[in-house]
Protein backbone atom coordinates (compact mmCIF):
# COMPACT_ATOMS: atom_id res chain seq x y z
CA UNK A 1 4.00 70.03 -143.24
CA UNK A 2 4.40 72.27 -140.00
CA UNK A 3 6.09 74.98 -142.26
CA UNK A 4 3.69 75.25 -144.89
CA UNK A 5 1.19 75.79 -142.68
CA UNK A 6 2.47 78.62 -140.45
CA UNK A 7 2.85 80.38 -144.37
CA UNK A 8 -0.28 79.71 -145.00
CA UNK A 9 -1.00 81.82 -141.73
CA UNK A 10 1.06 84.80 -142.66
CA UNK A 11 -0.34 85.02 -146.35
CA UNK A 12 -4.03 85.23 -144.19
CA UNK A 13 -2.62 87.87 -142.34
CA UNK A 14 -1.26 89.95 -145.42
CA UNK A 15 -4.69 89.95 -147.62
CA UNK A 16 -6.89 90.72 -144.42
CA UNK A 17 -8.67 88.00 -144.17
CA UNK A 18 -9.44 86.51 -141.15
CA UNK A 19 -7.85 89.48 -139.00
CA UNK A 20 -9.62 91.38 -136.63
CA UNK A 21 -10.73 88.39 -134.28
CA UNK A 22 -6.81 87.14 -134.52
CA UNK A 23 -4.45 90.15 -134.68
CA UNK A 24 -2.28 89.80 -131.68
CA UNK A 25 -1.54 85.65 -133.02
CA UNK A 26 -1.01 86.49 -136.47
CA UNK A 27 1.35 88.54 -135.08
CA UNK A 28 2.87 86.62 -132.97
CA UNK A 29 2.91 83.62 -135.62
CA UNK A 30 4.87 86.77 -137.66
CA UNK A 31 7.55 86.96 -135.54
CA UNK A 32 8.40 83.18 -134.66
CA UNK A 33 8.78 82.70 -138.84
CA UNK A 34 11.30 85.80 -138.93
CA UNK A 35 13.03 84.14 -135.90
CA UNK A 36 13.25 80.62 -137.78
CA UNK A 37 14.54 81.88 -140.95
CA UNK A 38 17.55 84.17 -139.37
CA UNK A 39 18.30 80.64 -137.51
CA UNK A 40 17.81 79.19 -141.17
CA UNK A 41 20.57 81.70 -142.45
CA UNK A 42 22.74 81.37 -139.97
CA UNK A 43 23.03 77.10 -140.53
CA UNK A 44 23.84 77.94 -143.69
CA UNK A 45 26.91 80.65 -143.17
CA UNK A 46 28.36 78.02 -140.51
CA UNK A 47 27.87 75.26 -143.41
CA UNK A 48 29.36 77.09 -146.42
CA UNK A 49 32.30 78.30 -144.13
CA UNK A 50 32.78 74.47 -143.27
CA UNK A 51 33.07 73.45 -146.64
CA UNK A 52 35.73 75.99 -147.63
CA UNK A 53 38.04 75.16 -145.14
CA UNK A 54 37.70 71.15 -146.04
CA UNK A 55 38.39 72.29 -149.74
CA UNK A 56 41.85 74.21 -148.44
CA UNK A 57 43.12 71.27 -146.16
């Protein structure tokens, strides 16, 4: 549930709604979603290389 809504946030952002009063935490709720998906990426690299080297052995 926490996920959807910090999207929900960033959508606000984008259309310009609810900005002016907010900026500097829409911002701020910008940059911690950029920093969870890179992390999200990164899982996923370490996983797939995982996987190939249990298919070799």
């Amino acid at each position: 549930m926490g996920k959807i809504i910090e999207e929900k946030g960033g959508k606000w952002g984008k259309s310009g709604k609810k900005v002016g009063k907010k900026k500097k935490n829409i911002k701020n709720v910008e940059i911690k979603r950029k920093k969870k998906k890179k992390c999200k990426l990164e899982k996923k690299k370490i996983g797939k290389k995982e996987k190939k080297k249990d298919e070799k052995n």
